[in-house]
Protein backbone atom coordinates (compact mmCIF):
# COMPACT_ATOMS: atom_id res chain seq x y z
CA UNK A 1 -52.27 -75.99 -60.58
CA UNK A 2 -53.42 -72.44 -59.64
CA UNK A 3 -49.61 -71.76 -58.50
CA UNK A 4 -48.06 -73.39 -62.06
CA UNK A 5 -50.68 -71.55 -64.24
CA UNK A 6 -50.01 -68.09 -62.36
CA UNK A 7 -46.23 -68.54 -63.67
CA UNK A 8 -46.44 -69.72 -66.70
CA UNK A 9 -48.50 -66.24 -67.02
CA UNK A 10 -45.77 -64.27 -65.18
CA UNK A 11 -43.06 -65.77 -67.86
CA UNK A 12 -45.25 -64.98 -70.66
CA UNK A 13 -45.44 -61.29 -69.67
CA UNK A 14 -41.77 -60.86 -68.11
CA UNK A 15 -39.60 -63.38 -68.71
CA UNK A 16 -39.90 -64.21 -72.50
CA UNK A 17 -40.25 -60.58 -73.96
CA UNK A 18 -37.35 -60.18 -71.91
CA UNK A 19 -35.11 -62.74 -72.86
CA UNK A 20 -35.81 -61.68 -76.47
CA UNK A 21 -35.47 -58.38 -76.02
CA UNK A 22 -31.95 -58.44 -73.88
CA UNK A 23 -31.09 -61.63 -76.44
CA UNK A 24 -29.61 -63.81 -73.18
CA UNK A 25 -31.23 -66.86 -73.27
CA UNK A 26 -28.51 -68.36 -72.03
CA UNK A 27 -24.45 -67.72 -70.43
CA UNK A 28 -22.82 -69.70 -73.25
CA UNK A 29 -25.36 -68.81 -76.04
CA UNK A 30 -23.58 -67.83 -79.03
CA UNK A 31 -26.58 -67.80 -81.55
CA UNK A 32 -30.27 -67.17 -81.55
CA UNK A 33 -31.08 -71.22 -81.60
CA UNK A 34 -29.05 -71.34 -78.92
CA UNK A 35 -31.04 -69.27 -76.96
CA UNK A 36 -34.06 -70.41 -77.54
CA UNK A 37 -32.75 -74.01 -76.81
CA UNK A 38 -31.93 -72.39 -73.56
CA UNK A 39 -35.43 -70.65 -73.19
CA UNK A 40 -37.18 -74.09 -73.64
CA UNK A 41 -35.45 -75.32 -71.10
CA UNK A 42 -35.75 -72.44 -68.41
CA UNK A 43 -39.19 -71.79 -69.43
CA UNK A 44 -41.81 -73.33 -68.42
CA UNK A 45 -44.33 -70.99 -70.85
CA UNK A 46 -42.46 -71.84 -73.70
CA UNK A 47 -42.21 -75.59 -73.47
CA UNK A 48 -46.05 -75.32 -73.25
CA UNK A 49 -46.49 -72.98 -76.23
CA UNK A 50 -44.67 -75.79 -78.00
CA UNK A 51 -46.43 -78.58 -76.56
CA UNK A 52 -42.84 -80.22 -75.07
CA UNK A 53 -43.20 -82.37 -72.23
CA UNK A 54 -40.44 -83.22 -70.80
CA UNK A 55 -41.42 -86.36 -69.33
CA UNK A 56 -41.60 -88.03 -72.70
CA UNK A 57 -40.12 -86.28 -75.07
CA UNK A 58 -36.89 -84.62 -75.33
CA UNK A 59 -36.63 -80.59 -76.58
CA UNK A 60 -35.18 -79.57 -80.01
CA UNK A 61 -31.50 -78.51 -80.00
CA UNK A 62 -30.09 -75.77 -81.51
CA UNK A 63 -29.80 -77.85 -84.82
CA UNK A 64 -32.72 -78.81 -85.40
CA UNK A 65 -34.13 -74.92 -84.74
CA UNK A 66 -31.90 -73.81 -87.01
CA UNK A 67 -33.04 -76.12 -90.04
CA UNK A 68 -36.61 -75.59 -88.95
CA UNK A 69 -35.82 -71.70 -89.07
CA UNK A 70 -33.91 -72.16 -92.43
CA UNK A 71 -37.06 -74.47 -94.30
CA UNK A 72 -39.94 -71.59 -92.55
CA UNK A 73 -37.36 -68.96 -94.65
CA UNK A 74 -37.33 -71.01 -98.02
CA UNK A 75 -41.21 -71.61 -97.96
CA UNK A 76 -41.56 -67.73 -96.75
CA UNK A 77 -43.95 -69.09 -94.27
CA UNK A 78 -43.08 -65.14 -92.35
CA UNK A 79 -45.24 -64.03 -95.33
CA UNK A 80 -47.93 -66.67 -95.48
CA UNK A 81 -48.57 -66.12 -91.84
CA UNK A 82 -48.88 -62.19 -92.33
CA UNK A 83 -51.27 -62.76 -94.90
CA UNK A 84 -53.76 -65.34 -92.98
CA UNK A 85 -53.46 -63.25 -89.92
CA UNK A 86 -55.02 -60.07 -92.37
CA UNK A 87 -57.52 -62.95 -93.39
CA UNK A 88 -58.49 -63.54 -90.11
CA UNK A 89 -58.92 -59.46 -89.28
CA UNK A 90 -60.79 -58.92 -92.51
CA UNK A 91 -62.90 -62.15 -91.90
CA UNK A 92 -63.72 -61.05 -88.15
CA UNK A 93 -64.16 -57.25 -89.35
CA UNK A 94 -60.98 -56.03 -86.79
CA UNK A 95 -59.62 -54.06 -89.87
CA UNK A 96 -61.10 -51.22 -91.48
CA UNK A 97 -60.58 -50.57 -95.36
CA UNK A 98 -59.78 -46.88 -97.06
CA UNK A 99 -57.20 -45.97 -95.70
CA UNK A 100 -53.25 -46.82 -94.84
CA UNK A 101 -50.64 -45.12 -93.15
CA UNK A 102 -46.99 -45.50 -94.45
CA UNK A 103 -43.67 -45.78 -92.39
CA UNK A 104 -40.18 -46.93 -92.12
CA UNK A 105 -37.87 -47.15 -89.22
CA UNK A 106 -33.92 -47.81 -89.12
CA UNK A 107 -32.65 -51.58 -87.99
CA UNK A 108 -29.12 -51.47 -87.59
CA UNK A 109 -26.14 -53.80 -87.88
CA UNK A 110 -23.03 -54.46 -87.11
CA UNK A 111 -20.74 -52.71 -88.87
CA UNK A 112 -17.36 -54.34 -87.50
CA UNK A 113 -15.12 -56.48 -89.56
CA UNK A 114 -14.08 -59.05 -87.62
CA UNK A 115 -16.41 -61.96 -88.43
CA UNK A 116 -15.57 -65.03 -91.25
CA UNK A 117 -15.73 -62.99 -93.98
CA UNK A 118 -14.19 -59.88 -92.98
CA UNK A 119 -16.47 -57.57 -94.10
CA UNK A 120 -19.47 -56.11 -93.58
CA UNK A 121 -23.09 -57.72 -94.60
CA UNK A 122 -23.12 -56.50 -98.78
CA UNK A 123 -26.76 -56.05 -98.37
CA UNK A 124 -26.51 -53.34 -95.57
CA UNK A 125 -25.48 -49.77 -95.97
CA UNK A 126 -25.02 -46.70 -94.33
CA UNK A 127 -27.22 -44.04 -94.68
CA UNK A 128 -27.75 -40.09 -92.70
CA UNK A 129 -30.30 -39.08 -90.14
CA UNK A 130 -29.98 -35.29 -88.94
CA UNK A 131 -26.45 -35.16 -88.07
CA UNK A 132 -26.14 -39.24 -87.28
CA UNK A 133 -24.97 -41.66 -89.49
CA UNK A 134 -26.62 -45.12 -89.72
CA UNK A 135 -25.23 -48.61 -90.98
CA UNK A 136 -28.43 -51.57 -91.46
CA UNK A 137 -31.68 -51.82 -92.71
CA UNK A 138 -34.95 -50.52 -93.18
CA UNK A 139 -38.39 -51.58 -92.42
CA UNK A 140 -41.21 -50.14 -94.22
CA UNK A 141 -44.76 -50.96 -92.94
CA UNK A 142 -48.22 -50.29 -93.69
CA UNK A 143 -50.53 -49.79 -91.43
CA UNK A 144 -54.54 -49.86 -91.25
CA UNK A 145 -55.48 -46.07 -90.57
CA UNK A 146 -58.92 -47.04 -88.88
CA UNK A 147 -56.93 -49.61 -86.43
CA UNK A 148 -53.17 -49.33 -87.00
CA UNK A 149 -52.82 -52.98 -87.56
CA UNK A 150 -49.84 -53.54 -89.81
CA UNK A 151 -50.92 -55.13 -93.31
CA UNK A 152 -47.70 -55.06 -95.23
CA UNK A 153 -43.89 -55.50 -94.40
CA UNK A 154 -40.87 -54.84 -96.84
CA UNK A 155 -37.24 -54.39 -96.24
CA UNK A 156 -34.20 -52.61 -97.71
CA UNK A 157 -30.97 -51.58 -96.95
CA UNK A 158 -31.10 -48.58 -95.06
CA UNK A 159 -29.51 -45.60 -97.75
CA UNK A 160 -32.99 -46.67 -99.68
CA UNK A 161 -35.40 -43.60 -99.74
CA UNK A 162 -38.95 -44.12 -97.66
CA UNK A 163 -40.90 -43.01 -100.71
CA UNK A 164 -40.17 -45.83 -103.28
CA UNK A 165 -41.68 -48.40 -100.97
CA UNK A 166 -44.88 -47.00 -101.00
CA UNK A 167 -46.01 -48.44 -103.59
CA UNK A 168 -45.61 -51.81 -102.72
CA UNK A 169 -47.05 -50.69 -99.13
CA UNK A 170 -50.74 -49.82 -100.14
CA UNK A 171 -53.64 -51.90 -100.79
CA UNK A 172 -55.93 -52.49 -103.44
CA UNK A 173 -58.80 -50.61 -102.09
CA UNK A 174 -57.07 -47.52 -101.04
CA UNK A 175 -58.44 -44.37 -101.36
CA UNK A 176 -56.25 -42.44 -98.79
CA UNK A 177 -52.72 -42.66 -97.79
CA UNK A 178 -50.88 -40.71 -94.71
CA UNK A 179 -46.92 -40.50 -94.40
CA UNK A 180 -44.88 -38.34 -92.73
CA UNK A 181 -42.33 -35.50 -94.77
CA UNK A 182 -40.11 -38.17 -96.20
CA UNK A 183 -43.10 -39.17 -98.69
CA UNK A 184 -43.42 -35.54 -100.03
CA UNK A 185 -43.93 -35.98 -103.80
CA UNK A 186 -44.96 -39.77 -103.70
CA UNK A 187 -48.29 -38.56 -105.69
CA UNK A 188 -46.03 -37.46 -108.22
CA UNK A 189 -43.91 -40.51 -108.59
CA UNK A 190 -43.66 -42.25 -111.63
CA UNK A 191 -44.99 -46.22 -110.18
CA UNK A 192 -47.87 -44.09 -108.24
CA UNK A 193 -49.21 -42.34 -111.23
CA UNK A 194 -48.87 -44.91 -113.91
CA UNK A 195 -51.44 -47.27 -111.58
CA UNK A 196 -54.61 -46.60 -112.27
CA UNK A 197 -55.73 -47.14 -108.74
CA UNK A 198 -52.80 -45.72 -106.75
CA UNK A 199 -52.95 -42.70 -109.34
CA UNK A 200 -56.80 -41.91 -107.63
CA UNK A 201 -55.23 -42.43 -103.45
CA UNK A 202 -55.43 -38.84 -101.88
CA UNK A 203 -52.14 -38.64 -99.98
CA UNK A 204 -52.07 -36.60 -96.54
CA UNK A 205 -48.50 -36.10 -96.41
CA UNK A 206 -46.38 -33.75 -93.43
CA UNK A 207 -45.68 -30.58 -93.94
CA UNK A 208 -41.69 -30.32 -93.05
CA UNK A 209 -41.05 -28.96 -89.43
CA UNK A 210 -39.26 -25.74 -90.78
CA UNK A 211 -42.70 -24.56 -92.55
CA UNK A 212 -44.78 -25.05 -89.36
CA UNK A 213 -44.14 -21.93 -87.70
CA UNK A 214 -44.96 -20.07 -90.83
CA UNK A 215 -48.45 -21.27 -91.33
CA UNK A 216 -51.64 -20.15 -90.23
CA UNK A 217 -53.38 -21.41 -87.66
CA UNK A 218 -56.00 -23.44 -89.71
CA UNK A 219 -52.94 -25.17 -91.77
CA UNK A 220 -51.13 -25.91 -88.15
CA UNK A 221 -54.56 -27.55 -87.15
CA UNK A 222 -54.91 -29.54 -90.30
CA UNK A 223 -51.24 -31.04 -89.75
CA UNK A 224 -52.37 -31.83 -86.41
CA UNK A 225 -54.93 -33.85 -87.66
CA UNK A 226 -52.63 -35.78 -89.99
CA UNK A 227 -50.14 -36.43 -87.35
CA UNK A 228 -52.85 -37.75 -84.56
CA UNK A 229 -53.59 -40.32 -87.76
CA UNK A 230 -50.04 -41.22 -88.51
CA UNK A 231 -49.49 -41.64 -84.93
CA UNK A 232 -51.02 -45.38 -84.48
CA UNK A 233 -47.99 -46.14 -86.95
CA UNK A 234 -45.37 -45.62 -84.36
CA UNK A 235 -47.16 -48.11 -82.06
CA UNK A 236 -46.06 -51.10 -84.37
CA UNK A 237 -42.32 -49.81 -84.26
CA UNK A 238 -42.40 -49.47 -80.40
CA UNK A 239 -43.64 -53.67 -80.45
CA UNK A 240 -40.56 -54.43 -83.03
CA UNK A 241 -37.59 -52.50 -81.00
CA UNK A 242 -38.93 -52.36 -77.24
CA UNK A 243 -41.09 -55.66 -76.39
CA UNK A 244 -39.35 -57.85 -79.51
CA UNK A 245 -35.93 -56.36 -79.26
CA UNK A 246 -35.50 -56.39 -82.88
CA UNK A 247 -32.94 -52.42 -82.53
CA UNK A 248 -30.31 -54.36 -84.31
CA UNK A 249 -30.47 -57.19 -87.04
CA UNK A 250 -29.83 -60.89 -85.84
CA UNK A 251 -28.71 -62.32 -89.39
CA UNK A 252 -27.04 -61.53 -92.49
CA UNK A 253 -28.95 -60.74 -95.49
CA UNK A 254 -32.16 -58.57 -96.17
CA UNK A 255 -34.24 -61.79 -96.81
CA UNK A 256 -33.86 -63.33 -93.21
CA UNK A 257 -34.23 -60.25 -91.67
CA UNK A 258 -37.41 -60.06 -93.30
CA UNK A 259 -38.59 -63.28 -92.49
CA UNK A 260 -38.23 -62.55 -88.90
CA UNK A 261 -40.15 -58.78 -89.37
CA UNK A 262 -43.39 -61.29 -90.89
């Protein structure tokens, strides 16, 4: 017992995240059901997260995870589940209130052809970063400022601005917001100050790099302070693309994208 429970917990920490993250759950997987059909059956962790025992039962195929994904999509259980876990935090008191931090980060997607329809995914776009150019989607988070738990998800195609998904980012008893230089003006947006509440949020937005050098001292200092803030933010994105693998998008479509951010 000591010898199966010792790696089930070496799966949990190296095999799974890996096989997500590398996406090779099995030689002849074509499709995300597939591999996790194939990671049920290699793994013993996951056939006891699922409560599957082989010795009575047989494990889902690729079908049936499919229409299972496709019914947690039309209920947006991704969603429901987000919102019980922040529940849960608020109930046990592991999330602090005042304050959230605002971010987005670049998914991309393939931007071949050569698939069924060939064309690219309509709901995907290109968009420029410095001098490199971009073709998927964005996710925009909020995050707690006291804890850096993330308490809201949204997603758009990636040639939508950072700033017009702050609104829909904040919560209802927000008094302080932090964002990097891509959310310069957001306090003088239109949807920020026609809401009475967001209109009242004092924003601690990023000075742009090029100003830095000609500040003072005391202004440097206060933009170090705002970026040691918005720095739990980046811890969220490092989970999504490093431990989850989620660099490039898996489906078509915004919506089931989304679902699998929740």
């Amino acid at each position: 017992m000591i010898l199966l429970a010792t790696h089930a917990e070496a799966e949990e920490l190296h095999f799974y995240p890996e096989l997500l993250a590398l996406g090779t759950g099995g030689a002849d997987a074509h499709s995300v059901d597939e591999e996790v059909e194939d990671a049920i059956y290699d793994s013993f962790a996951m056939r006891r997260f699922l409560g599957v025992d082989f010795t009575v039962e047989q494990g889902p195929d690729a079908t049936t995870l499919l229409h299972f994904r496709h019914l947690l999509e039309k209920h947006q259980l991704g969603q429901r589940l987000l919102a019980a876990q922040n529940d849960l935090f608020e109930r046990e008191g592991w999330i602090m209130r005042g304050g959230t931090i605002v971010d987005a980060t670049i998914i991309a997607a393939p931007s071949s052809t050569k698939n069924a329809t060939g064309a690219r995914d309509p709901e995907m776009h290109q968009t420029r970063k410095g001098n490199q150019w971009y073709f998927g989607m964005k996710a925009h988070i909020g995050t707690d400022a006291g804890t850096g738990y993330v308490h809201s998800v949204t997603a758009t195609a990636a040639n939508v601005s950072d700033i017009t998904e702050a609104v829909h980012l904040m919560r209802p008893d927000d008094t302080a917001g932090w964002g990097d230089a891509g959310y310069l003006g957001v306090d003088k947006r239109e949807e920020i100050t026609g809401d009475p509440h967001l209109a009242g949020v004092t924003w601690h937005i990023a000075a742009r790099k090029s100003q830095l050098a000609r500040m003072h001292p005391h202004e440097r200092a206060i933009e170090s302070r705002k970026a040691g803030v918005r720095a739990k933010v980046e811890h969220a994105f490092l989970i999504v693309k490093r431990d989850f693998g989620f660099t490039k998008t898996r489906y078509r479509g915004l919506a089931k994208n989304l679902h699998r951010l929740h």
